[in-house]
Protein backbone atom coordinates (compact mmCIF):
# COMPACT_ATOMS: atom_id res chain seq x y z
CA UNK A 1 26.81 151.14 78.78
CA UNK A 2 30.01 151.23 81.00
CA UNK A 3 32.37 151.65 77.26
CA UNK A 4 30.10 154.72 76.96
CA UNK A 5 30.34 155.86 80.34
CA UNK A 6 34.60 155.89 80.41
CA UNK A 7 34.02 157.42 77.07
CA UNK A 8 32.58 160.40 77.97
CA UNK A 9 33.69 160.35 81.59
CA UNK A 10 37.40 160.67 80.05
CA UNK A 11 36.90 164.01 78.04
CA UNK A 12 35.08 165.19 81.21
CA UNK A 13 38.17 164.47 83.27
CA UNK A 14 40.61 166.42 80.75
CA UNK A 15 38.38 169.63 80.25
CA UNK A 16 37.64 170.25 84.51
CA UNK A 17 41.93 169.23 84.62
CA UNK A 18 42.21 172.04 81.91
CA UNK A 19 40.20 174.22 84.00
CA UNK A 20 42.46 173.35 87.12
CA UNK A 21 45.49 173.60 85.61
CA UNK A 22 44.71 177.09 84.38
CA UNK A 23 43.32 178.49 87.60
CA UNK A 24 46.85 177.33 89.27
CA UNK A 25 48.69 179.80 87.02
CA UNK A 26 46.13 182.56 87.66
CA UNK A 27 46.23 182.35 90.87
CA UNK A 28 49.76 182.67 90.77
CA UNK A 29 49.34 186.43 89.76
CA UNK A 30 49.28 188.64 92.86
CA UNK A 31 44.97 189.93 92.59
CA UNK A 32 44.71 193.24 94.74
CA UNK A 33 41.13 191.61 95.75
CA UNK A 34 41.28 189.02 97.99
CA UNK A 35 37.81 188.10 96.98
CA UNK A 36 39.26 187.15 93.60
CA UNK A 37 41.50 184.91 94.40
CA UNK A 38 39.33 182.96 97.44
CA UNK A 39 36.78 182.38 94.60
CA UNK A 40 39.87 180.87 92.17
CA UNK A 41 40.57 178.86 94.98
CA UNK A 42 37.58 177.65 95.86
CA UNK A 43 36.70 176.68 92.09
CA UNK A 44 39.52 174.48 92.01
CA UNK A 45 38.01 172.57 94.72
CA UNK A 46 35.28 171.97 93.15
CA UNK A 47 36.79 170.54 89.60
CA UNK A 48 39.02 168.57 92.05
CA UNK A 49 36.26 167.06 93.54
CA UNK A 50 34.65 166.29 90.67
CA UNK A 51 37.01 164.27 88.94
CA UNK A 52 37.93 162.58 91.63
CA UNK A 53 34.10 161.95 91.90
CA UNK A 54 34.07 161.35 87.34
CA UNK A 55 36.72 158.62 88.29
CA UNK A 56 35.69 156.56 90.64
CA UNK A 57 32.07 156.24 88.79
CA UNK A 58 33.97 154.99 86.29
CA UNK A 59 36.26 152.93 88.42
CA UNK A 60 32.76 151.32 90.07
CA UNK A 61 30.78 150.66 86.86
CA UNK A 62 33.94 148.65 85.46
CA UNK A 63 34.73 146.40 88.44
CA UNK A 64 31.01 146.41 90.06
CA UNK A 65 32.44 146.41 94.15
CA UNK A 66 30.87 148.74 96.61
CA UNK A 67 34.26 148.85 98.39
CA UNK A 68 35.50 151.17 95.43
CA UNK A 69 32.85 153.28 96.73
CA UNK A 70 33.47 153.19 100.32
CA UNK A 71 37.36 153.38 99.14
CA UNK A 72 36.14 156.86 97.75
CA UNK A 73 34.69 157.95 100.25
CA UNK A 74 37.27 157.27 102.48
CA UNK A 75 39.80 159.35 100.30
CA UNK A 76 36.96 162.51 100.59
CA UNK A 77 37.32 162.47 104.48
CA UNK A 78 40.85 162.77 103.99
CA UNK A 79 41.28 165.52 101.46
CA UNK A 80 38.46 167.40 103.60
CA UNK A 81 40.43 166.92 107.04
CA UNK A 82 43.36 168.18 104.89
CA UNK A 83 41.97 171.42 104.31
CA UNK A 84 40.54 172.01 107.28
CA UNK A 85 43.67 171.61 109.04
CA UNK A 86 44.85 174.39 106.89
CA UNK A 87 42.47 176.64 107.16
CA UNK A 88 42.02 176.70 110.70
CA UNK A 89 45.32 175.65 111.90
CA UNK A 90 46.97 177.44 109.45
CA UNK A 91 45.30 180.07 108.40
CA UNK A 92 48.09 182.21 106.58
CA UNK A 93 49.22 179.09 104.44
CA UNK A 94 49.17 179.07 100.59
CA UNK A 95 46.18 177.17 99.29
CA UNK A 96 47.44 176.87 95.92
CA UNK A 97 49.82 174.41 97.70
CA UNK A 98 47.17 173.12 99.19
CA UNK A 99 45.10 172.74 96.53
CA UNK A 100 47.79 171.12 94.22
CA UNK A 101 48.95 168.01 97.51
CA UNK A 102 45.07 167.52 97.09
CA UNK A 103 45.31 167.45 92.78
CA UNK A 104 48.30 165.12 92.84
CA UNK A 105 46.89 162.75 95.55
CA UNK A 106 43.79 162.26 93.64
CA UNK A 107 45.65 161.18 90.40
CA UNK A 108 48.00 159.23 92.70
CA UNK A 109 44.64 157.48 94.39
CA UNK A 110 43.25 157.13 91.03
CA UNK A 111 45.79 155.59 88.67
CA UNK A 112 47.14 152.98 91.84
CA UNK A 113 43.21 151.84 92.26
CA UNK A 114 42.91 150.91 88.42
CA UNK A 115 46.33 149.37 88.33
CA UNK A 116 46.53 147.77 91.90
CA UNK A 117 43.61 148.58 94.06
CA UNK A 118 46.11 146.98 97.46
CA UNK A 119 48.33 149.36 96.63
CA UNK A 120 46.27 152.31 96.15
CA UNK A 121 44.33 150.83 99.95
CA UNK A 122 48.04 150.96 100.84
CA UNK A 123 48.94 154.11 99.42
CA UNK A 124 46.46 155.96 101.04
CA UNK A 125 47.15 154.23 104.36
CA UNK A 126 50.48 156.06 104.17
CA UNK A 127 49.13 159.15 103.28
CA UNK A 128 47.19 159.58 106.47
CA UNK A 129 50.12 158.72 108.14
CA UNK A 130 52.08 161.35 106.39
CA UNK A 131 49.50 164.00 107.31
CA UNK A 132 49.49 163.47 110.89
CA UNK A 133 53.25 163.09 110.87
CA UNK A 134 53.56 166.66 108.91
CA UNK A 135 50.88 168.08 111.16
CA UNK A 136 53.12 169.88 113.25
CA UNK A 137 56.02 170.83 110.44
CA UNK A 138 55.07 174.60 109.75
CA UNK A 139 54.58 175.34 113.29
CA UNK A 140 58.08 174.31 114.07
CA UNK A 141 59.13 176.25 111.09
CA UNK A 142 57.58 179.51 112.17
CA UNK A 143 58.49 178.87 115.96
CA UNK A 144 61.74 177.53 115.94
CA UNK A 145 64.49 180.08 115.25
CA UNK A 146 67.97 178.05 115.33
CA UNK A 147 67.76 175.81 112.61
CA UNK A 148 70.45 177.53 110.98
CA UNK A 149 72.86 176.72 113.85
CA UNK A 150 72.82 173.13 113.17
CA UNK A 151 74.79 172.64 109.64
CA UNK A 152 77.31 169.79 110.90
CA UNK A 153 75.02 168.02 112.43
CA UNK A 154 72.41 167.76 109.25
CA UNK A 155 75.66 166.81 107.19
CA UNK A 156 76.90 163.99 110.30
CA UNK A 157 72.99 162.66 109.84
CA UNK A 158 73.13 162.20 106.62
CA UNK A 159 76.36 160.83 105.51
CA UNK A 160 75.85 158.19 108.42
CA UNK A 161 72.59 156.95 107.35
CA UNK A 162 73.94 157.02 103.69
CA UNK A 163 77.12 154.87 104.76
CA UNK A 164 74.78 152.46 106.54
CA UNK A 165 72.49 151.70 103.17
CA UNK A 166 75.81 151.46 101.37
CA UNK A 167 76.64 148.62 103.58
CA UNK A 168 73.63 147.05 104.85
CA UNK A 169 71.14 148.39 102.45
CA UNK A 170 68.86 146.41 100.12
CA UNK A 171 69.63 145.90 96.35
CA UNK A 172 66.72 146.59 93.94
CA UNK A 173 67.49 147.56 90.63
CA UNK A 174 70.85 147.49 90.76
CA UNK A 175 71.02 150.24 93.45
CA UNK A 176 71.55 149.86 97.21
CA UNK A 177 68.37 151.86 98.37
CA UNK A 178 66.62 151.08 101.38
CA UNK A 179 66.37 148.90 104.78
CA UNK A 180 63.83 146.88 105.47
CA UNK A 181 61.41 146.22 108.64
CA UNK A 182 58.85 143.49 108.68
CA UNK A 183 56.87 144.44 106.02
CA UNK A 184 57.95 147.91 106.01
CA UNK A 185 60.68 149.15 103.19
CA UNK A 186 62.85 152.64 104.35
CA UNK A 187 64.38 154.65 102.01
CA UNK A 188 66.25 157.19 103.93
CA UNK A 189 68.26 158.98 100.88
CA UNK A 190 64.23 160.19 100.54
CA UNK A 191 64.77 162.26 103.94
CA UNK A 192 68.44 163.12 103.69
CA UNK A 193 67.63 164.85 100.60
CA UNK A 194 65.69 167.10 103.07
CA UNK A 195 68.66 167.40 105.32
CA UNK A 196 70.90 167.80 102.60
CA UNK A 197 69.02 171.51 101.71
CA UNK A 198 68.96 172.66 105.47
CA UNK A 199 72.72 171.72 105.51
CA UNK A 200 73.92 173.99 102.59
CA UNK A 201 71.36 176.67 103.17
CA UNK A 202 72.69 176.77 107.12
CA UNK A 203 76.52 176.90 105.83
CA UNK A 204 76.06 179.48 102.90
CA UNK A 205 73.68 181.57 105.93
CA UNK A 206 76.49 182.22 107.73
CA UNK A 207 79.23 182.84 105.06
CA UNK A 208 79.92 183.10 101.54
CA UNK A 209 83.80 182.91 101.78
CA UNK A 210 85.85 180.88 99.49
CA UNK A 211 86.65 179.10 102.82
CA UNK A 212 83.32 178.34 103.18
CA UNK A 213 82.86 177.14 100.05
CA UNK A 214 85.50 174.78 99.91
CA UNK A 215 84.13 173.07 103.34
CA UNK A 216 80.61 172.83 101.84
CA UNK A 217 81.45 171.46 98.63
CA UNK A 218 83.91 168.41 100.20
CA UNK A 219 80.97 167.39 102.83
CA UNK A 220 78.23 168.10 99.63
CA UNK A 221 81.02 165.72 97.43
CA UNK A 222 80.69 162.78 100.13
CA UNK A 223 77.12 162.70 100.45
CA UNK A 224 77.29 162.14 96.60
CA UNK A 225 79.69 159.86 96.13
CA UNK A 226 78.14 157.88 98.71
CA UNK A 227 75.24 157.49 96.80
CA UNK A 228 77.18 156.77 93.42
CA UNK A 229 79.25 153.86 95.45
CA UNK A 230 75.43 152.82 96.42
CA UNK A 231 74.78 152.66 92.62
CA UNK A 232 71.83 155.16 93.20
CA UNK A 233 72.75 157.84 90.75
CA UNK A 234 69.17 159.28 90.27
CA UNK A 235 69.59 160.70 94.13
CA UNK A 236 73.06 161.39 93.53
CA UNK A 237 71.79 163.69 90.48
CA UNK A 238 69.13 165.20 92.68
CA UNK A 239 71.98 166.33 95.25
CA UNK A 240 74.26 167.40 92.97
CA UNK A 241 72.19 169.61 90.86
CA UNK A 242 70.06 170.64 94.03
CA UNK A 243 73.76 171.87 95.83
CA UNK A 244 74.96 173.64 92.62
CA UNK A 245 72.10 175.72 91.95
CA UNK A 246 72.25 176.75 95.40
CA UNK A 247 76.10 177.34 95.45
CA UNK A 248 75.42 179.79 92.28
CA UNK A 249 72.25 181.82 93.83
CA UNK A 250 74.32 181.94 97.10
CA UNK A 251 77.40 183.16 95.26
CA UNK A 252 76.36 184.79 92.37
CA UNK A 253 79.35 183.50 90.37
CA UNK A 254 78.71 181.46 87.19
CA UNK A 255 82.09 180.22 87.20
CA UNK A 256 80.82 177.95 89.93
CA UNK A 257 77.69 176.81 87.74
CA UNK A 258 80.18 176.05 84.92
CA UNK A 259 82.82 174.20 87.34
CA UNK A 260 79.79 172.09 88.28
CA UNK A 261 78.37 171.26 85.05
CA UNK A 262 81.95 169.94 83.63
CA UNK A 263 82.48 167.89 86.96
CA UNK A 264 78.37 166.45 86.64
CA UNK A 265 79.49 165.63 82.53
CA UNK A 266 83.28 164.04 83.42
CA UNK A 267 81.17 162.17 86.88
CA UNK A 268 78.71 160.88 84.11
CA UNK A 269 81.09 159.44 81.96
CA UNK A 270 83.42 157.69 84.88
CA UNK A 271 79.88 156.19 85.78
CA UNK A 272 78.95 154.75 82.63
CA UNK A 273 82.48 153.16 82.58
CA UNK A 274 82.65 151.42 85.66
CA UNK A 275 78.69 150.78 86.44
CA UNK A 276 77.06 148.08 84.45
CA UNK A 277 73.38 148.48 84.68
CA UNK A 278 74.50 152.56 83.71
CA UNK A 279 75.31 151.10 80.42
CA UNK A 280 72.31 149.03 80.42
CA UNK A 281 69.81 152.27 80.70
CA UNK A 282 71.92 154.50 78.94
CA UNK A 283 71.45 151.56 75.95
CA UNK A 284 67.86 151.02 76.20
CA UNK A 285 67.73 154.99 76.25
CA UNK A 286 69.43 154.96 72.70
CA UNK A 287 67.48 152.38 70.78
CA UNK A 288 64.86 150.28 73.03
CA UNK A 289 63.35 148.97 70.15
CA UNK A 290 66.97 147.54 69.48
CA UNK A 291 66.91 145.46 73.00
CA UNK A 292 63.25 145.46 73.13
CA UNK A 293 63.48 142.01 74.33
CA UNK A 294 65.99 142.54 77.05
CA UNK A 295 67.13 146.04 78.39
CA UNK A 296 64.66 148.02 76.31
CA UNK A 297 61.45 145.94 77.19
CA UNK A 298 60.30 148.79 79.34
CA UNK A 299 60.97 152.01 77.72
CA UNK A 300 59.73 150.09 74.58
CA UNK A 301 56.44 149.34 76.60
CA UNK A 302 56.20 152.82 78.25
CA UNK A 303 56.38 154.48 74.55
CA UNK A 304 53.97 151.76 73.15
CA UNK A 305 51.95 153.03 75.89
CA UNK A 306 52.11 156.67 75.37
CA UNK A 307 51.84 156.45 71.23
CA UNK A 308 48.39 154.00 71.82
CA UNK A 309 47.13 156.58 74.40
CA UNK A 310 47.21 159.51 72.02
CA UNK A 311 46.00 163.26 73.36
CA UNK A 312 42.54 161.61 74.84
CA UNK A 313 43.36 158.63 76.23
CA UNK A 314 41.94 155.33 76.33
CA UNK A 315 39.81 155.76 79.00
CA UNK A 316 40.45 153.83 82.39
CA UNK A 317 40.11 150.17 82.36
CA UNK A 318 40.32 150.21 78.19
CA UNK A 319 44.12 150.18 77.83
CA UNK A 320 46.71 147.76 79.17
CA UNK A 321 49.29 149.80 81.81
CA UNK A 322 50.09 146.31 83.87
CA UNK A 323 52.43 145.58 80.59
CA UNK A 324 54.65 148.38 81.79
CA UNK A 325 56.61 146.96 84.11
CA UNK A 326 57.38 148.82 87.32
CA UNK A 327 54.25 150.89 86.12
CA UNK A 328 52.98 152.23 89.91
CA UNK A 329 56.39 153.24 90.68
CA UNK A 330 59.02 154.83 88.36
CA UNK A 331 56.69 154.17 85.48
CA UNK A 332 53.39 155.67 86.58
CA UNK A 333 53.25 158.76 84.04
CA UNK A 334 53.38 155.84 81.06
CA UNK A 335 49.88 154.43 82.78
CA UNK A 336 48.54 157.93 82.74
CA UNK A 337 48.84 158.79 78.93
CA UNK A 338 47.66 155.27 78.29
CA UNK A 339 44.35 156.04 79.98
CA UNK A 340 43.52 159.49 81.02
CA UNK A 341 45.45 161.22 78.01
CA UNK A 342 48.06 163.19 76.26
CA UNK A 343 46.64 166.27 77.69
CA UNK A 344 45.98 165.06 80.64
CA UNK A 345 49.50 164.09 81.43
CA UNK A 346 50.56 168.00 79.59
CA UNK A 347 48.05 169.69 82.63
CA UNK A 348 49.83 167.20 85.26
CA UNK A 349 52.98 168.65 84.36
CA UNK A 350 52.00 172.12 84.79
CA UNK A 351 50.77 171.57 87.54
CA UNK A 352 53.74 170.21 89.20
CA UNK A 353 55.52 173.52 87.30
CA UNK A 354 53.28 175.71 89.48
CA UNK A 355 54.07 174.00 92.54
CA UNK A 356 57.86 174.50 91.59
CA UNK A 357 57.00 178.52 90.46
CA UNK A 358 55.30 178.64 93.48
CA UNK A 359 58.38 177.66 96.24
CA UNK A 360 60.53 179.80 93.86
CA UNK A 361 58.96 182.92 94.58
CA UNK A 362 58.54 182.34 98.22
CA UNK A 363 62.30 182.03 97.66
CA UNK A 364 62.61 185.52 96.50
CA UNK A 365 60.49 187.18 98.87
CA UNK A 366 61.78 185.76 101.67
CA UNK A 367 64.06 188.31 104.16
CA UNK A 368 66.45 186.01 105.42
CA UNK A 369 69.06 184.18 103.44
CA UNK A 370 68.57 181.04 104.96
CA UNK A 371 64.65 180.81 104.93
CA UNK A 372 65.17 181.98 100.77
CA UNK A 373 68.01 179.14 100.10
CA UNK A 374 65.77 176.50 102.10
CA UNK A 375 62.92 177.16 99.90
CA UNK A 376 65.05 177.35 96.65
CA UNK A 377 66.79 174.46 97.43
CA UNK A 378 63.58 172.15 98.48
CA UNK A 379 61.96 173.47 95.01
CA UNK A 380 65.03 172.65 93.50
CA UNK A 381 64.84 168.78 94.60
CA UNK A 382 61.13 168.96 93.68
CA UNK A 383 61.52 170.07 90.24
CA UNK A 384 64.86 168.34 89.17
CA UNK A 385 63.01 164.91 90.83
CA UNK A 386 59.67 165.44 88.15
CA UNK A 387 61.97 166.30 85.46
CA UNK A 388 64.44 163.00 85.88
CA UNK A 389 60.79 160.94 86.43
CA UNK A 390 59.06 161.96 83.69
CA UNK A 391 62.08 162.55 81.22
CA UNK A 392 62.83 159.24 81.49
CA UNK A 393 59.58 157.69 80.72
CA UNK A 394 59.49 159.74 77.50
CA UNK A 395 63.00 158.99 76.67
CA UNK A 396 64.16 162.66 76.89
CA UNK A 397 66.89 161.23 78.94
CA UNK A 398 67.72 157.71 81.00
CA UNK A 399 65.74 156.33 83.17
CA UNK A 400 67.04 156.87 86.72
CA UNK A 401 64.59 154.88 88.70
CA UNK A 402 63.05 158.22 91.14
CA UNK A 403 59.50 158.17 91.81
CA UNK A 404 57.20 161.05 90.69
CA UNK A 405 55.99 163.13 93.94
CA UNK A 406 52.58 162.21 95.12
CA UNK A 407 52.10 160.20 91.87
CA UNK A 408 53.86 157.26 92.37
CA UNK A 409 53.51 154.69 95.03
CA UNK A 410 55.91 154.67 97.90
CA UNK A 411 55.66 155.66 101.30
CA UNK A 412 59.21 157.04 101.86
CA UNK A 413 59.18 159.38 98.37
CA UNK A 414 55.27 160.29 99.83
CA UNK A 415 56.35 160.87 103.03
CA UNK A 416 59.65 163.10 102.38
CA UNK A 417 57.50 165.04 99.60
CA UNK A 418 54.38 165.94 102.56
CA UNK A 419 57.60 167.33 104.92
CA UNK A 420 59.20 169.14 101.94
CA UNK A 421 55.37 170.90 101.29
CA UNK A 422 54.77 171.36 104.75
CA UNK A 423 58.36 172.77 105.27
CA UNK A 424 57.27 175.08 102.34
CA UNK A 425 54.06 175.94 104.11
CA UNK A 426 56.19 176.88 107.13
CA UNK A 427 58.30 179.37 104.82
CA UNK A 428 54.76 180.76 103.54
CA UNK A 429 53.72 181.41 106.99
CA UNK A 430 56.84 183.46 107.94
CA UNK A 431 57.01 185.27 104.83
CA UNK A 432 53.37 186.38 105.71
CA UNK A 433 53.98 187.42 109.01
CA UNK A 434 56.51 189.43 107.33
CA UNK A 435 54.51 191.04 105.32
CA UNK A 436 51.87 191.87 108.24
CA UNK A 437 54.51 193.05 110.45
CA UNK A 438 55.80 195.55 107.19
CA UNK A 439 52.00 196.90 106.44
CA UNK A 440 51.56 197.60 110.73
CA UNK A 441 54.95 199.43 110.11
CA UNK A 442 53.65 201.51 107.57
CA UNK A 443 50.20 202.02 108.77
CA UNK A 444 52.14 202.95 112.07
CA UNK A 445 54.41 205.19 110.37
CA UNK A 446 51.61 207.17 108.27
CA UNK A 447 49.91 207.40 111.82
CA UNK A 448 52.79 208.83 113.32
CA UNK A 449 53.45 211.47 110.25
CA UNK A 450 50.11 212.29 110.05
CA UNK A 451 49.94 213.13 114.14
CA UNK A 452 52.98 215.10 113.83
CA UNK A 453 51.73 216.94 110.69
CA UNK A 454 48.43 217.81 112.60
CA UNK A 455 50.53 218.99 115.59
CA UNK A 456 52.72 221.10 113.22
CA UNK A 457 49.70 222.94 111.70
CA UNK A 458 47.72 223.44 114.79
CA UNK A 459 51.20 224.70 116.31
CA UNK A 460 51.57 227.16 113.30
CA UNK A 461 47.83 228.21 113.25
CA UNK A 462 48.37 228.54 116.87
CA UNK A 463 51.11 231.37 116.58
CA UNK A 464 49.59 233.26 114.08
CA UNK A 465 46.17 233.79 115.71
CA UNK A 466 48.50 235.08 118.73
CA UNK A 467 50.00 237.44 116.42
CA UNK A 468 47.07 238.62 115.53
CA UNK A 469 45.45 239.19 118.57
CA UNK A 470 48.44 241.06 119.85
CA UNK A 471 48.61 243.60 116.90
CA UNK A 472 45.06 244.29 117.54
CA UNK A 473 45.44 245.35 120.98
CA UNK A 474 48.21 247.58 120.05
C-alpha cells in the first residue's frame, strides 16, 4: 500500500509543480486587472500547500512517526506567519517573491526530512530565525536614505572579516570557510557577498569616471583574491562575475566585460596550477568514471543518481540519495532527480529563473542608480550561485562546493539568501511608492488641466454673452 501511495503521490507532486512553475511566469506579465493576478497568486498557494501536504503523507506512511506529522505542521505555521507578515506588514511587496521563499523552503523541508530528518528539525530551526532576523530588512530599505554614503566602510567590513577566515578560519574541503562557535558554524563570505553589492553599487552611484573605476576594481580585486588565498574559489567566482556585470551595466562599455572575462580565464588557469584540490575537481569533472574510486566517487554517484531517477523519479524513500556524499549540502539537486524527478528538478530551475527575472526587472524600473545596481547586483549573486550549484552536479562545469539557495542545508547560505530577498522586497516597496507617487502626479496634473480648461471656457463663454448683450442694447 505505501509503494502505491509514493507511486502516485510522485506524479501528483510533478503535475501541481508544473502548474506552479507556470503560474510564476504568468504572473510575471504585467495583467491590467489586479483581480487576475491576486487569483494567480492565490492558486499558487494552494498547489504549494498541497504538495507540501502530498509529501509529507508520503513521508508518514514510509517511516510510521507522528512527529513527521507534528514536524508538518509546524512548517504550515511558519509559511502562514510568513505571509501574513507580508501582507499586512508589507502590503506593497511582490508575492511572487513571496510565493517562490515559500516553494523553495518546502522542497528544502522536504528533501532534508527524507535524507536527515535532524537536519531538516535543524533547518527549519534556522529558518524561523532567519524570518524574524529579516523582519525588519525592507523597512530599513524604504526608510533609510544614506546607504549609498557608506561605500568604504562596506569594502573595510568585508575585506576584514575575509582576512580573519583566511587566517583563523576553518578548513573543510580544502577551502578556509567559516568560524566556529559551540555548535554553531559562521560563514561570513555568505554576508559579505551582500556587502560586496552595496559597496560597488554605492561607488558606481556616485561616479562613473575612469578614476572611479580604477578605485573600485583594486578594492573589488582584494576581496577576491582574498578568497582565492582562502582556497574558496566558488565565492571568489560569485564576486567576480557579480562585480563585472555590474561594472558593464554601470558603464556601458563592453571593453570592460571583455577585460574581465580574459582576466576570470588567465585567474582560472594560475588556479589550477598552483591549487591542488582545483586539479582534483577539475579531473573528476573530465572523466569521474575514470577516478570513480577516488576524486570522481561523487560526481560519479550524483550522475548515477540522476540517470536512475529518470523524468519521474523514484518516488521518496524508493531511491538511495545517502550514497551521494555531501548530498544535503552542495549535492542536494542529485537527491532531488533521484526521487521527485527529472521534471521536477526542470520546474525547480525555473523557478529559481523567475526569481532571478523577477529582481532583474525591479532593476530596470527602478529611478535611482543605486537602488537599480543593488537589485542587479543581488540577482546577479543569486543567479550565478544556482548556476555554479546545479552546473556542477550535472557536470556542466566543476564542482565549486556553493550551496543552492533555500535548497540546501546551511544556516549562513539560508540566512544571507532571506536578507538578499528581503533586501529585494525593500527595492519592490520603493519602486511602488514610485509608481503611486507618478499616478497622484498625473491624476493631479489632469485635475489641474482640466480646472484650467473649465476656467478657460467659462472665461470665453463669459465674454461673448457680454458681447452680446451689449450689441443688443445698442
Amino acid at each position: 500500500m505505501t509503494t502505491i501511495i509514493t507511486e502516485v503521490s510522485k506524479y501528483l507532486m510533478i503535475i501541481l509543480f508544473a502548474c506552479y512553475t507556470y503560474d510564476c511566469f504568468y504572473a510575471l506579465q504585467k495583467s491590467r486587472f489586479a483581480e487576475r493576478q491576486k487569483a494567480i497568486l492565490r492558486r499558487q498557494r494552494m498547489y504549494l500547500f498541497l504538495i507540501h501536504l502530498d509529501a509529507y503523507l508520503v513521508i508518514f506512511a514510509n517511516t510510521k512517526e507522528l512527529k513527521m506529522l507534528v514536524f508538518y505542521l509546524m512548517q504550515v505555521l511558519l509559511l502562514g506567519a510568513i505571509w501574513v507578515i507580508y501582507r499586512y506588514l508589507y502590503k506593497k511587496a511582490a508575492r511572487l517573491v513571496t510565493n517562490n521563499l515559500c516553494m523553495l523552503l518546502v522542497i528544502s523541508f522536504i528533501i532534508l526530512t527524507r535524507l536527515n530528518p535532524d537536519k531538516a528539525i535543524r533547518q527549519f530551526s534556522l529558518a524561523l530565525v532567519a524570518v524574524l532576523l529579516t523582519l525588519v530588512v525592507p523597512f530599513f530599505i524604504r526608510h533609510i536614505h544614506f546607504l549609498h554614503k557608506l561605500p568604504y566602510l562596506y569594502a573595510l567590513i568585508g575585506i576584514v572579516l575575509l582576512l580573519l577566515v583566511a587566517v583563523a578560519g576553518n578548513t573543510a574541503y580544502g577551502a578556509k570557510l567559516s568560524f566556529t562557535f559551540g555548535s554553531v558554524r559562521l560563514q561570513p563570505s555568505e554576508f559579505i557577498k551582500i556587502l560586496f553589492v552595496f559597496f560597488v553599487a554605492a561607488m558606481f552611484y556616485h561616479s562613473i569616471e575612469f578614476k572611479q573605476i580604477v578605485i573600485t576594481s583594486v578594492l573589488a580585486a582584494l576581496h577576491v583574491l582574498i578568497l582565492v588565498l582562502s582556497k574558496d574559489l566558488g565565492s571568489a567566482s560569485i564576486f567576480f562575475v557579480t562585480y563585472l556585470v555590474m561594472l558593464y551595466v554601470a558603464t556601458k562599455d563592453y571593453r570592460y566585460l571583455l577585460l574581465g572575462a580574459l582576466a576570470g580565464s588567465g585567474a582560472a588557469v594560475i588556479a589550477y596550477q598552483l591549487f591542488s584540490h582545483v586539479k582534483v575537481r577539475v579531473m573528476a569533472w573530465k572523466n569521474p568514471l575514470a577516478v570513480i574510486d577516488n576524486q570522481g566517487y561523487q560526481i560519479s554517484q550524483s550522475l548515477f543518481a540522476i540517470g536512475t531517477g529518470g523524468w519521474f523519479g523514484l518516488g521518496l524513500y524508493q531511491g538511495m540519495p545517502n550514497k551521494i556524499p555531501v548530498a544535503d549540502e552542495d549535492f542536494v539537486f542529485a537527491a532531488i532527480c533521484e526521487e521527485l524527478g527529472g521534471v521536477f528538478a526542470v520546474c525547480l530551475i525555473l523557478v529559481c529563473a523567475s526569481c532571478y527575472l523577477m529582481f532583474l526587472n525591479i532593476a530596470m524600473q527602478m529611478r535611482d542608480r543605486f537602488y537599480k545596481l543593488l537589485a542587479l547586483g543581488l540577482g546577479t549573486v543569486y543567479g550565478f550561485q544556482v548556476f555554479l550549484t546545479i552546473g556542477g552536479v550535472i557536470k556542466f562545469i566543476p564542482s565549486t562546493g556553493v550551496t543552492l539557495p533555500f535548497v540546501s542545508y546551511g544556516g549562513s547560505s539560508l540566512l544571507s539568501t532571506f536578507i538578499i530577498f528581503a533586501v529585494i522586497q525593500g527595492l519592490y516597496i520603493i519602486r511602488e511608492d514610485e509608481l503611486f507617487d507618478e499616478k497622484k502626479k498625473q491624476e493631479y496634473q489632469q485635475k489641474e488641466n482640466r480646472i484650467e480648461f473649465t476656467e478657460r471656457t467659462d472665461s470665453t463663454a463669459g465674454t461673448t454673452k457680454r458681447k452680446k448683450k451689449k450689441t443688443r442694447f445698442e
